[in-house]
N, C-alpha and C. Protein backbone atom coordinates (compact mmCIF):
# COMPACT_ATOMS: atom_id res chain seq x y z
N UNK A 1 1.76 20.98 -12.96
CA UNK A 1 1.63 19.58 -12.57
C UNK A 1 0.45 19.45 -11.60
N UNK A 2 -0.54 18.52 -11.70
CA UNK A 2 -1.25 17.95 -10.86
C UNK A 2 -0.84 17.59 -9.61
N UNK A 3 -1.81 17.60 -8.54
CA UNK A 3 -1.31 17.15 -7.11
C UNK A 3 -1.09 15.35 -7.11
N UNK A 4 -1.24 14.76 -8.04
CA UNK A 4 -1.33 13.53 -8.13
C UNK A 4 0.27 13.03 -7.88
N UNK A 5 0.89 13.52 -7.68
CA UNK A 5 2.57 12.88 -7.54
C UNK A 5 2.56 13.71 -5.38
N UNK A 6 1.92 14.83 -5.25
CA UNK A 6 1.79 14.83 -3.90
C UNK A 6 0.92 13.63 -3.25
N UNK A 7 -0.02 13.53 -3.88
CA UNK A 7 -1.04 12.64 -3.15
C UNK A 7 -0.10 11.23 -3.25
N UNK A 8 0.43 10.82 -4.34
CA UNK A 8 1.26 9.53 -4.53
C UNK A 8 2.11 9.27 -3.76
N UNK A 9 3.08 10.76 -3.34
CA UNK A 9 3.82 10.08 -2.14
C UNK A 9 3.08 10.65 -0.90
N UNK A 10 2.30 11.05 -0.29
CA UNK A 10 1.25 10.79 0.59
C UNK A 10 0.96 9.60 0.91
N UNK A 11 0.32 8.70 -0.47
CA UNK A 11 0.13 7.41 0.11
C UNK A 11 0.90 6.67 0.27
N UNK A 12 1.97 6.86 0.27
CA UNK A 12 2.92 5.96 0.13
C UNK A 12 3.53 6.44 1.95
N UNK A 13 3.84 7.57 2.03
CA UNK A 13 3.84 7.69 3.65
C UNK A 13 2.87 6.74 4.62
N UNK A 14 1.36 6.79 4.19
CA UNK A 14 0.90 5.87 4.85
C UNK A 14 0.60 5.02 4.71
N UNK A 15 1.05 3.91 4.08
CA UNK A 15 0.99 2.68 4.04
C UNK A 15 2.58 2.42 4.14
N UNK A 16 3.11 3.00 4.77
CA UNK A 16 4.50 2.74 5.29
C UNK A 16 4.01 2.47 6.86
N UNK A 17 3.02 3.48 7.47
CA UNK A 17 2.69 3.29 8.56
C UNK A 17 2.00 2.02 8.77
N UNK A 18 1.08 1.68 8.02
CA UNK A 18 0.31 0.39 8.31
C UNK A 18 0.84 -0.60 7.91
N UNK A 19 2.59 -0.67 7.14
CA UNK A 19 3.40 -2.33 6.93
C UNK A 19 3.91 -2.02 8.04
N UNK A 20 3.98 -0.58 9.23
CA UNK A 20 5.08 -0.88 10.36
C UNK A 20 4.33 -1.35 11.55
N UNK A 21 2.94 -1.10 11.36
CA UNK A 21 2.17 -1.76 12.55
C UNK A 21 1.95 -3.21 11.67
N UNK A 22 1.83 -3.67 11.30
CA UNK A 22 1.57 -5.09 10.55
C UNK A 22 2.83 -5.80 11.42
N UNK A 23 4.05 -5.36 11.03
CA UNK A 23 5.33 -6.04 11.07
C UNK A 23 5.65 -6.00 12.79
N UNK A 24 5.02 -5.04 13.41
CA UNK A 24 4.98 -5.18 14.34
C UNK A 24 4.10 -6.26 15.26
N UNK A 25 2.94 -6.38 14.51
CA UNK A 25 1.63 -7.50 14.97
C UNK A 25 2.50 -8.56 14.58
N UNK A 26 3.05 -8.72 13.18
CA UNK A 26 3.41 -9.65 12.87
C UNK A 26 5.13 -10.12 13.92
N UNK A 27 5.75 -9.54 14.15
CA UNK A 27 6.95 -10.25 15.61
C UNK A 27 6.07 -10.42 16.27
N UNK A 28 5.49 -10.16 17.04
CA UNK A 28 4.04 -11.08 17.90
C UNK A 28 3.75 -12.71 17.57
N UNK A 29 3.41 -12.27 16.78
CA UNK A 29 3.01 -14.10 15.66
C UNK A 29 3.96 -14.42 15.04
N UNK A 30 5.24 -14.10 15.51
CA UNK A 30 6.41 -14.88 14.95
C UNK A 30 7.29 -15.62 15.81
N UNK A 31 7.30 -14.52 17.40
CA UNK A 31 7.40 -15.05 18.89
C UNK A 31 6.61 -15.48 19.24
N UNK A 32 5.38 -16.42 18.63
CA UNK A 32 4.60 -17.36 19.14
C UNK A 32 3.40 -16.65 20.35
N UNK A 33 3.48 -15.30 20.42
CA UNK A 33 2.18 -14.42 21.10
C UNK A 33 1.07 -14.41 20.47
N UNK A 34 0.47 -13.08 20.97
CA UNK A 34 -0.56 -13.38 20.68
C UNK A 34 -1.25 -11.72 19.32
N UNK A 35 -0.61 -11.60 18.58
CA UNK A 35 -1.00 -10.80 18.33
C UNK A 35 -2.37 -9.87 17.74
N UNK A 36 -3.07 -8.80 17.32
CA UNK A 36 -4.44 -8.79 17.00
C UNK A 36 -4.55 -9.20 15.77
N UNK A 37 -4.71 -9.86 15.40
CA UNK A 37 -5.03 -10.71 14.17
C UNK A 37 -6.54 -9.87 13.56
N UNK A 38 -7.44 -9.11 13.94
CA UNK A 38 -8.47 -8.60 13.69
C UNK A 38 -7.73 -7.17 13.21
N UNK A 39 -6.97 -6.36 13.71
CA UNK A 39 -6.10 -5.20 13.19
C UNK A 39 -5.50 -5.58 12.14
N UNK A 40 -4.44 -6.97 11.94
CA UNK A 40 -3.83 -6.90 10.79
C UNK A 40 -5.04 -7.27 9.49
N UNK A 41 -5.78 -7.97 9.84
CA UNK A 41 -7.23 -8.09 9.11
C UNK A 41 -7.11 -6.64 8.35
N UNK A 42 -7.91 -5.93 9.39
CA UNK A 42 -7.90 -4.94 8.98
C UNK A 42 -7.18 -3.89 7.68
N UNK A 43 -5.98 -4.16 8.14
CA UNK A 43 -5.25 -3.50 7.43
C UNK A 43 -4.85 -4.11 6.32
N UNK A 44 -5.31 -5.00 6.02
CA UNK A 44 -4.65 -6.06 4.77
C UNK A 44 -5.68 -5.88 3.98
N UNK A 45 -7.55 -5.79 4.79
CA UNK A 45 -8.12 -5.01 3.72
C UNK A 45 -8.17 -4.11 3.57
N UNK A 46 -8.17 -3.20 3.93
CA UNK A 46 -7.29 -1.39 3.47
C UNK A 46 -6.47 -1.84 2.01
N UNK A 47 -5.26 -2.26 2.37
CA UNK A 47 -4.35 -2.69 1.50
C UNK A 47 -4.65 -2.96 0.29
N UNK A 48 -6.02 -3.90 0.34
CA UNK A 48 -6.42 -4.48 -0.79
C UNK A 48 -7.74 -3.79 -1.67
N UNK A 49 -8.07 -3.06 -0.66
CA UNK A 49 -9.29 -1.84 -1.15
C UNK A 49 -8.61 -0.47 -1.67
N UNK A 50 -7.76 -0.25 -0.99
CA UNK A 50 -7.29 1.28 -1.57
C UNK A 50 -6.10 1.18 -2.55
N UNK A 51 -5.03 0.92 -2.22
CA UNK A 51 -3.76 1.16 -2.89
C UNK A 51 -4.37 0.04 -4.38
N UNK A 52 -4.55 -1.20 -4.28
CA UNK A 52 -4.56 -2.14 -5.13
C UNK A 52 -5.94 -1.67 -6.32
N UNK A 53 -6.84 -0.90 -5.85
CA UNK A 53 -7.88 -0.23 -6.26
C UNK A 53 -8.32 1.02 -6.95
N UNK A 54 -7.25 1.96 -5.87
CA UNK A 54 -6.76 3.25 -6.80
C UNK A 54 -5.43 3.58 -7.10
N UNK A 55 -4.80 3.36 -6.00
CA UNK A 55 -3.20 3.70 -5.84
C UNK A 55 -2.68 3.32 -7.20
N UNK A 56 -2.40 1.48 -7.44
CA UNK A 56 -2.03 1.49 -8.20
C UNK A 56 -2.65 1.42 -9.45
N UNK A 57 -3.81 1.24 -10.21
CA UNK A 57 -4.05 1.61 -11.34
C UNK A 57 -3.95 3.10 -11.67
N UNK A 58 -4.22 4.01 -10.69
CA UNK A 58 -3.44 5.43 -11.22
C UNK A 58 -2.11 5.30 -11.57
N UNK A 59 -0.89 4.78 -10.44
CA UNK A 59 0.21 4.89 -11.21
C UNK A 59 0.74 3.97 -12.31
N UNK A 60 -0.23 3.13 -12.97
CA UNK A 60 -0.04 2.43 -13.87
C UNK A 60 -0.07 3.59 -15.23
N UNK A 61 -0.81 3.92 -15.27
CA UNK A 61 -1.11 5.46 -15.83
C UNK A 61 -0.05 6.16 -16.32
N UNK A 62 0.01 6.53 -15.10
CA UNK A 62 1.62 7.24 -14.69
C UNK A 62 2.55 6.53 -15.75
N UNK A 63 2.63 5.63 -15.30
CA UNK A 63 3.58 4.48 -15.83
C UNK A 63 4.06 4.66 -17.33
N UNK A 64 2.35 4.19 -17.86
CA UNK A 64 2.21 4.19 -19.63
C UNK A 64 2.68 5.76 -19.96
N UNK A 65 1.98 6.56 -19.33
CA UNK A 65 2.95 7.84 -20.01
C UNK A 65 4.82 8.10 -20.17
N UNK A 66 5.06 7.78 -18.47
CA UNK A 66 6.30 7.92 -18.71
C UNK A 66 7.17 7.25 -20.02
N UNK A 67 6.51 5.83 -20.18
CA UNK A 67 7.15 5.13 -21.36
C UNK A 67 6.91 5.73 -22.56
N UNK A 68 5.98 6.40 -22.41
CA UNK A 68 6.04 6.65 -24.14
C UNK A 68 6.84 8.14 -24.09
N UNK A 69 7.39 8.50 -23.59
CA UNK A 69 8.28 10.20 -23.31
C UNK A 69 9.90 9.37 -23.31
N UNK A 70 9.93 8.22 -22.31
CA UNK A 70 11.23 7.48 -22.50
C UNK A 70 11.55 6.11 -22.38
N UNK A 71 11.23 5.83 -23.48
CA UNK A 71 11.68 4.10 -23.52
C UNK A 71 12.78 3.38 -22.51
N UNK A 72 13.58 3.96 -22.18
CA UNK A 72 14.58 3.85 -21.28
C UNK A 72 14.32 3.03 -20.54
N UNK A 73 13.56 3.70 -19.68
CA UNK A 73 12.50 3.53 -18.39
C UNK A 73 11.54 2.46 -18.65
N UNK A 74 11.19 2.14 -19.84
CA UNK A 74 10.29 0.36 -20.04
C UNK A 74 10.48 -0.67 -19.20
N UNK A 75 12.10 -1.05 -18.69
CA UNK A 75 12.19 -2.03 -17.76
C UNK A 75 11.73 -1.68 -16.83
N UNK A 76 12.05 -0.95 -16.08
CA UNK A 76 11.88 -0.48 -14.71
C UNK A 76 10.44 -0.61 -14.15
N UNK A 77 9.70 0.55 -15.70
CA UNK A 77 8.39 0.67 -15.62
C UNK A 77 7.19 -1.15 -15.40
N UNK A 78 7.96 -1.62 -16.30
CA UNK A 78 7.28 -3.45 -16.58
C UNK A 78 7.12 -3.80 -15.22
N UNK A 79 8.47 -3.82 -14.82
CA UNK A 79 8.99 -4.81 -13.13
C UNK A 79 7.62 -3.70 -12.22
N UNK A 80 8.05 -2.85 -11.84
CA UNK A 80 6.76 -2.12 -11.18
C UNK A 80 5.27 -2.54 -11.19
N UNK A 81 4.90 -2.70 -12.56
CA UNK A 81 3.55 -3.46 -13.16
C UNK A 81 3.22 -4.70 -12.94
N UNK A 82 4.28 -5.11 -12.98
CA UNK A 82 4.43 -6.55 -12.50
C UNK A 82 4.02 -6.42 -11.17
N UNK A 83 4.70 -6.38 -10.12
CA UNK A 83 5.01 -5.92 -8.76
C UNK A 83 3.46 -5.25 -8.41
N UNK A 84 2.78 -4.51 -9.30
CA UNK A 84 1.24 -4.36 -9.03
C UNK A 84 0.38 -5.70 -8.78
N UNK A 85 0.46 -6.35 -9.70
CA UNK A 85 -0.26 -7.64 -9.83
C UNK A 85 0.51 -9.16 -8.75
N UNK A 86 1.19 -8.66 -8.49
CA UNK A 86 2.15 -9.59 -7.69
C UNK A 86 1.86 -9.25 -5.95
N UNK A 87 1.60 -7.91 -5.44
CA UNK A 87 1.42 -7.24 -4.41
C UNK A 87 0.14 -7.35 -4.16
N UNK A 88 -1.02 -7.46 -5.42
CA UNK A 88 -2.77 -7.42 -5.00
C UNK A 88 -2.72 -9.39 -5.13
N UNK A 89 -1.61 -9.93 -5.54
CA UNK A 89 -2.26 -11.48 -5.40
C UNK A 89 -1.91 -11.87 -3.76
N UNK A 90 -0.62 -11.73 -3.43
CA UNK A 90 -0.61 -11.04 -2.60
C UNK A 90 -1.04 -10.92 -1.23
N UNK A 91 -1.28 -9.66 -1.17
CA UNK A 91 -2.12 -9.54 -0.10
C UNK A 91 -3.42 -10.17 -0.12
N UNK A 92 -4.21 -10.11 -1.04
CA UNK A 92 -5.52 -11.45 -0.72
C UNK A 92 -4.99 -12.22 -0.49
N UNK A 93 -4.33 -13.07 -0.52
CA UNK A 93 -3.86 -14.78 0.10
C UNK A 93 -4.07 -14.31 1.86
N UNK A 94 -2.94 -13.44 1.90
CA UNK A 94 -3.20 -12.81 3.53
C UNK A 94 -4.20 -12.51 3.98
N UNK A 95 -4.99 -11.44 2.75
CA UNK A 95 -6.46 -11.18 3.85
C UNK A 95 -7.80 -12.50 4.06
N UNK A 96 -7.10 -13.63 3.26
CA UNK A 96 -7.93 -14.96 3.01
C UNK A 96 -7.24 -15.57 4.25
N UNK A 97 -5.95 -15.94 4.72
CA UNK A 97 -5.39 -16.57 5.48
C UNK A 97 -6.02 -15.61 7.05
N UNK A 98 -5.70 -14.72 6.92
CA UNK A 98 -6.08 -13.62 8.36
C UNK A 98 -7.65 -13.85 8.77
N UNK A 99 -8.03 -13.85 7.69
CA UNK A 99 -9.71 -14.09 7.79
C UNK A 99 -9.85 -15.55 8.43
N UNK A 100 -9.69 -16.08 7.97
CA UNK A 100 -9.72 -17.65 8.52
C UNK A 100 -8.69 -17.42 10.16
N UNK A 101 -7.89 -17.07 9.74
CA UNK A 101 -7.31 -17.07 11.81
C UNK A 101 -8.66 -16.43 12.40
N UNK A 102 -9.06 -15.31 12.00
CA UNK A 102 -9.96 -14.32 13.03
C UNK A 102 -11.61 -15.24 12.82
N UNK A 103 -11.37 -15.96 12.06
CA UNK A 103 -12.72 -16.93 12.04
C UNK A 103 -13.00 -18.39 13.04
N UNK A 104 -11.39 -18.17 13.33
CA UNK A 104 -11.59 -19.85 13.96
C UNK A 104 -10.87 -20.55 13.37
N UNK A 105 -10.21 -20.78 12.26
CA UNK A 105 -9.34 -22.22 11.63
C UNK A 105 -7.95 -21.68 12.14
N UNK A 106 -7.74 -23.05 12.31
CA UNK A 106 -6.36 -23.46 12.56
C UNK A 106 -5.47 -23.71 11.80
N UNK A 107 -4.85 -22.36 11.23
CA UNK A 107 -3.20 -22.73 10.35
C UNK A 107 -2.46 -22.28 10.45
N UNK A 108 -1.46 -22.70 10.14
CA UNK A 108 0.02 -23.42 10.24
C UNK A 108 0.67 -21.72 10.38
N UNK A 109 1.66 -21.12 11.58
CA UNK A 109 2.23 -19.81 11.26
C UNK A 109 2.77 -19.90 10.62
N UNK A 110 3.95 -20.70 10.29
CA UNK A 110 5.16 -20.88 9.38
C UNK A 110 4.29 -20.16 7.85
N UNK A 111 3.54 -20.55 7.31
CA UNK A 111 3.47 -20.21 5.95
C UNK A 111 2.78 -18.83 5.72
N UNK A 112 1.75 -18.27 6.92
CA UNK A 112 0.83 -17.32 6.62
C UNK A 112 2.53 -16.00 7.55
N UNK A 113 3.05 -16.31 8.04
CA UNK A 113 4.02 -15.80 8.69
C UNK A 113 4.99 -15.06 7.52
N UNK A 114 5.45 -16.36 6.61
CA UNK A 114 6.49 -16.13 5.71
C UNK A 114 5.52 -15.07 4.52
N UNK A 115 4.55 -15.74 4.33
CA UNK A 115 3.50 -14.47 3.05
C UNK A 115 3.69 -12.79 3.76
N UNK A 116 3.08 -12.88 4.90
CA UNK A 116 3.10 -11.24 5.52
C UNK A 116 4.43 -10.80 5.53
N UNK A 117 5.70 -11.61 5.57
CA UNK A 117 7.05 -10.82 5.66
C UNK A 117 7.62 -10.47 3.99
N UNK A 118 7.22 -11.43 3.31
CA UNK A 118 7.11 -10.74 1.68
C UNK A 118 6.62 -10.08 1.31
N UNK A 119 5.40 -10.18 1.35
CA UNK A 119 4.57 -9.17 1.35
C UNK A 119 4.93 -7.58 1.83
N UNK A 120 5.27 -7.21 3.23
CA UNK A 120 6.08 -6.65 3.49
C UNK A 120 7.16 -6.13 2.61
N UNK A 121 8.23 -6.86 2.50
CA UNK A 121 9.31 -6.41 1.60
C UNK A 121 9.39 -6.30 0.88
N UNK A 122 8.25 -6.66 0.03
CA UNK A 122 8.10 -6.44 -1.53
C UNK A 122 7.33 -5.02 -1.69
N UNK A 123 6.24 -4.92 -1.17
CA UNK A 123 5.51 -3.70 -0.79
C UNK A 123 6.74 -2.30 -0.46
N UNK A 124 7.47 -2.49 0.56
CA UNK A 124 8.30 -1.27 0.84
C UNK A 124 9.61 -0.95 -0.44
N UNK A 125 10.12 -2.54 -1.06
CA UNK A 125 10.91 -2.03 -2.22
C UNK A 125 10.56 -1.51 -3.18
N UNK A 126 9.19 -1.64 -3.23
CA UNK A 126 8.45 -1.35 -4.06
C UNK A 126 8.19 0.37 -4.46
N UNK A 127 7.74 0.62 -3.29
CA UNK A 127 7.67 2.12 -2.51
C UNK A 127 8.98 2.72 -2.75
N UNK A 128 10.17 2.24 -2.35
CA UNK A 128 11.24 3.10 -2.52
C UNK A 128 11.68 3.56 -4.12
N UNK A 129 11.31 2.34 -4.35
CA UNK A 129 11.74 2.28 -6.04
C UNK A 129 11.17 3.55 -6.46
N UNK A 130 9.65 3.41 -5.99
CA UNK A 130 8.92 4.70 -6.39
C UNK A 130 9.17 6.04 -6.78
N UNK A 131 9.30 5.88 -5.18
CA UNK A 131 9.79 6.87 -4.97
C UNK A 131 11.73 7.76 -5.20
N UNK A 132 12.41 7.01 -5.30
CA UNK A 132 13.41 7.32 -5.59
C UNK A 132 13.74 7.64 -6.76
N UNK A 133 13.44 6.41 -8.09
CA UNK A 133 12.95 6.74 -9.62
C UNK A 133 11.97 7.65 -9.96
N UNK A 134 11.11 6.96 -9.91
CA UNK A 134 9.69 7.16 -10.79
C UNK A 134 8.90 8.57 -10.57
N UNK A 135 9.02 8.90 -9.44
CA UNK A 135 8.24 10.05 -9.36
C UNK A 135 9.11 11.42 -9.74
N UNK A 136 10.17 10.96 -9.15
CA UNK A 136 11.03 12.27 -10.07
C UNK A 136 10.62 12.37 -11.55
N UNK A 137 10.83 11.35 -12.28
CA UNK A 137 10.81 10.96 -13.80
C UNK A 137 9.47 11.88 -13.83
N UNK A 138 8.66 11.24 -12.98
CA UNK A 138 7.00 11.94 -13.42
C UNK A 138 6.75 13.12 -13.64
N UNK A 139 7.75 13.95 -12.86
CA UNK A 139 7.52 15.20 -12.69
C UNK A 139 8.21 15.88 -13.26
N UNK A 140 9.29 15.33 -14.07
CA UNK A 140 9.85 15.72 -15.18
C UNK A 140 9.53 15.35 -16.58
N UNK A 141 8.52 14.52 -16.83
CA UNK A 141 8.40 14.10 -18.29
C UNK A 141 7.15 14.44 -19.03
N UNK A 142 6.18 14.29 -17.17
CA UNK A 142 4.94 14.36 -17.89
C UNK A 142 4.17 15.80 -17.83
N UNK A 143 3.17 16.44 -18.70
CA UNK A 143 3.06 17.58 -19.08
C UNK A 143 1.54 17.83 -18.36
N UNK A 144 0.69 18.75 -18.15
CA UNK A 144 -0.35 19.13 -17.60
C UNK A 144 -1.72 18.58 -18.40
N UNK A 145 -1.68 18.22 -19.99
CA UNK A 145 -2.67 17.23 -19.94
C UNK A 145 -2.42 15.98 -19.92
N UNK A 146 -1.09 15.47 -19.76
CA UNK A 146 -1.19 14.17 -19.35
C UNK A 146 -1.80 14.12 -17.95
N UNK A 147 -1.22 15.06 -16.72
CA UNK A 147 -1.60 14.57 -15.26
C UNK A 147 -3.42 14.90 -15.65
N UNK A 148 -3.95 15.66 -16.54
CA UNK A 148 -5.52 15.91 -16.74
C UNK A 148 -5.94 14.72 -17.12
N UNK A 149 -5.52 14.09 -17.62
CA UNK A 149 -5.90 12.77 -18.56
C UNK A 149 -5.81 11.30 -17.57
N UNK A 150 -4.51 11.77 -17.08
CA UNK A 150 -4.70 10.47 -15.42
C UNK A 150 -5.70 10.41 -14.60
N UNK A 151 -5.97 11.74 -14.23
CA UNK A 151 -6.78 12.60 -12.85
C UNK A 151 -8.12 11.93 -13.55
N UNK A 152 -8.48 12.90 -14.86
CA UNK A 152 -10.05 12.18 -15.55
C UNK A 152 -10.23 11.03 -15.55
N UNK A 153 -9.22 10.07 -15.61
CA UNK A 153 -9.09 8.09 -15.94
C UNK A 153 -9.56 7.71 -14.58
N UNK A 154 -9.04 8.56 -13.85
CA UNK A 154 -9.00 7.61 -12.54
C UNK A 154 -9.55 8.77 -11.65
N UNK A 155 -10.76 8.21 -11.18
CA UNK A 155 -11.29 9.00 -10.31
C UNK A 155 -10.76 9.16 -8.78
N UNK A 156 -10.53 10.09 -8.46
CA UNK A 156 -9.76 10.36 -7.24
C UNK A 156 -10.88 9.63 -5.89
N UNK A 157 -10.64 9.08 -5.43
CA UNK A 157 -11.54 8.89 -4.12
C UNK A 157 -11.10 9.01 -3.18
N UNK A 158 -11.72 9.19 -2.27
CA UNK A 158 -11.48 9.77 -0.66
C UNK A 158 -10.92 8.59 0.00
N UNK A 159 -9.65 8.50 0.13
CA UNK A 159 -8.60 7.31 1.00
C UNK A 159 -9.99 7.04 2.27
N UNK A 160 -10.28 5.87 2.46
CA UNK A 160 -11.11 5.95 3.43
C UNK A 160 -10.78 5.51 4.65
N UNK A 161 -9.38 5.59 4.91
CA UNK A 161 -8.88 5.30 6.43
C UNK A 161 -7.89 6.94 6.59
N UNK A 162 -7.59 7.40 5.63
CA UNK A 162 -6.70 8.58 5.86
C UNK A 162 -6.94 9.94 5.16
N UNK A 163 -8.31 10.01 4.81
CA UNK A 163 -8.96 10.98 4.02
C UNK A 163 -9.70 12.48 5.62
N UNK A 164 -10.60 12.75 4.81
CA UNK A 164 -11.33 13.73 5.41
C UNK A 164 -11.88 12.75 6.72
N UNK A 165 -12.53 11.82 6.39
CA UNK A 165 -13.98 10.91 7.26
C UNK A 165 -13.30 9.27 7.09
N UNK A 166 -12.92 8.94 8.23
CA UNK A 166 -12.50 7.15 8.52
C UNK A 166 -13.96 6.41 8.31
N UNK A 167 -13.78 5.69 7.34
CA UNK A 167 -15.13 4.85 6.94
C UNK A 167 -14.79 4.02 8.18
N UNK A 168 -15.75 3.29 8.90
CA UNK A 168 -16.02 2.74 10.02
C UNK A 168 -15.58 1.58 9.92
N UNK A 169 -15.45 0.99 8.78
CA UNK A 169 -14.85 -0.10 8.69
C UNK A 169 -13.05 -0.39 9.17
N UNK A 170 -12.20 0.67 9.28
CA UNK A 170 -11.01 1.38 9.64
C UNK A 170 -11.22 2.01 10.60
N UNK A 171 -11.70 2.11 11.51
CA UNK A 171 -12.00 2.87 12.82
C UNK A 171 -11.20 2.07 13.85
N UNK A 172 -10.71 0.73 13.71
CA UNK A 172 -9.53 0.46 14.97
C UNK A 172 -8.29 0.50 14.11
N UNK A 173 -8.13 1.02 13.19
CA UNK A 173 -6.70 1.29 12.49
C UNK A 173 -6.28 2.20 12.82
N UNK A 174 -7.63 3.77 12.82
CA UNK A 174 -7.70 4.61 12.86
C UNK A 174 -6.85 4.78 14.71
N UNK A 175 -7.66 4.60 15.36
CA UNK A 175 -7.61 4.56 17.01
C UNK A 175 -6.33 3.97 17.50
N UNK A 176 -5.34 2.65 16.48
CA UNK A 176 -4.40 2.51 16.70
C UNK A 176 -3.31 3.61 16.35
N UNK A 177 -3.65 3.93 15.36
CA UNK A 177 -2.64 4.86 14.90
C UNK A 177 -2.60 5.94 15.76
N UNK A 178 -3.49 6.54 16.27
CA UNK A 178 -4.29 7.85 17.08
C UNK A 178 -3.21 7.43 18.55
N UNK A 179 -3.32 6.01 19.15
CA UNK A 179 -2.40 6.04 20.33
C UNK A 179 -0.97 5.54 20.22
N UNK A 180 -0.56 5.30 19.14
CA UNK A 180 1.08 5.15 18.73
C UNK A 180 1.44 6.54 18.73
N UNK A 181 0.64 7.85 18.05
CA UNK A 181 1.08 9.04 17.82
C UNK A 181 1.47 9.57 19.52
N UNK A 182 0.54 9.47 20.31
CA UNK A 182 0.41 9.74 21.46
C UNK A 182 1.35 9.31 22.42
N UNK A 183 2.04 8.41 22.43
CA UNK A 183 2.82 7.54 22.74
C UNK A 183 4.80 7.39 22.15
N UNK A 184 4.36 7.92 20.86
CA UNK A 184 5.87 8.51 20.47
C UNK A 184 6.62 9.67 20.64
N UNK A 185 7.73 9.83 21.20
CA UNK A 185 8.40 11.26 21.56
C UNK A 185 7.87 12.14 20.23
N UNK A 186 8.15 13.35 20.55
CA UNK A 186 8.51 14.59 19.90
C UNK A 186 9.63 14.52 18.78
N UNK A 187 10.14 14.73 17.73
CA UNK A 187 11.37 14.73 17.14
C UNK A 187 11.86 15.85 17.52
């Protein structure tokens, strides 16, 4: 098997981290504070550059193979696909709404409030589903030139907030994350 089901739940570890700082910015702007609206920026384009870019058209991949090994799995697999295209519409509305807060316009919390908490919960059920189904399935169905045939489709790129080198554009995601670590006990 390919590392592509490690790297899958990899990313999925961290972008667990960046819906828990979101959700955290976001009780800020739900108790009427003040939260960084330039961080959740941030991270909403992450969101919309990486996972929506590579994440999930690789596991779409994923996806089409598993179905054709077990029909079974077609619903499950659809709703997921769905849930791709539903998660990248999505988060642009947010990184369109966030952009405009960090620009200067004035709108309404109630609605850009209620998008980031769906968003949110759809994103993490999403993830569990994943992970609880699908990747097992993966790693039981699919064979070494299928993961060759994913890997070749989809070019692997360097996560650019959680890779080797933080593209600069993620450099206060980066620095947030860097003093939450610092700041949380030991387990």
């Amino acid at each position: 098997m390919s590392d592509t089901l490690a790297l899958w739940h990899e990313d999925h570890v961290n972008f667990a981290r960046l819906l828990h700082i979101l959700e955290d910015e976001l009780a800020l702007f739900h108790e009427g504070g003040s939260p960084d609206y330039e961080l959740m920026l941030d991270i909403m384009y992450y969101m919309t550059h990486y996972p929506d870019v590579v994440h999930h058209p690789k596991e779409d991949l994923v996806f089409a193979r598993i179905k054709e090994r077990d029909l079974s799995a077609a619903p499950a697999i659809d709703s997921l696909t769905r849930q791709h295209v539903f998660l990248k519409a999505c988060g642009e509305q947010l990184v369109h709404d966030l952009d405009e807060i960090v620009n200067g316009s004035i709108i309404p919390r109630s609605p850009v409030g209620a998008s980031a908490r769906g968003y949110l919960a759809n994103f993490r059920e999403h993830m569990r589903v994943e992970e609880r189904d699908i990747l097992p399935l993966a790693a039981r169905l699919l064979r070494p030139n299928d993961w060759s045939a994913i890997d070749a489709a989809i070019h692997q790129l360097e996560d650019p907030l959680f890779g080797p080198r933080t593209d600069e554009r993620y450099a206060s995601i980066a620095e947030h994350i860097g003093r939450q670590a610092v700041h949380q006990p030991a387990p």
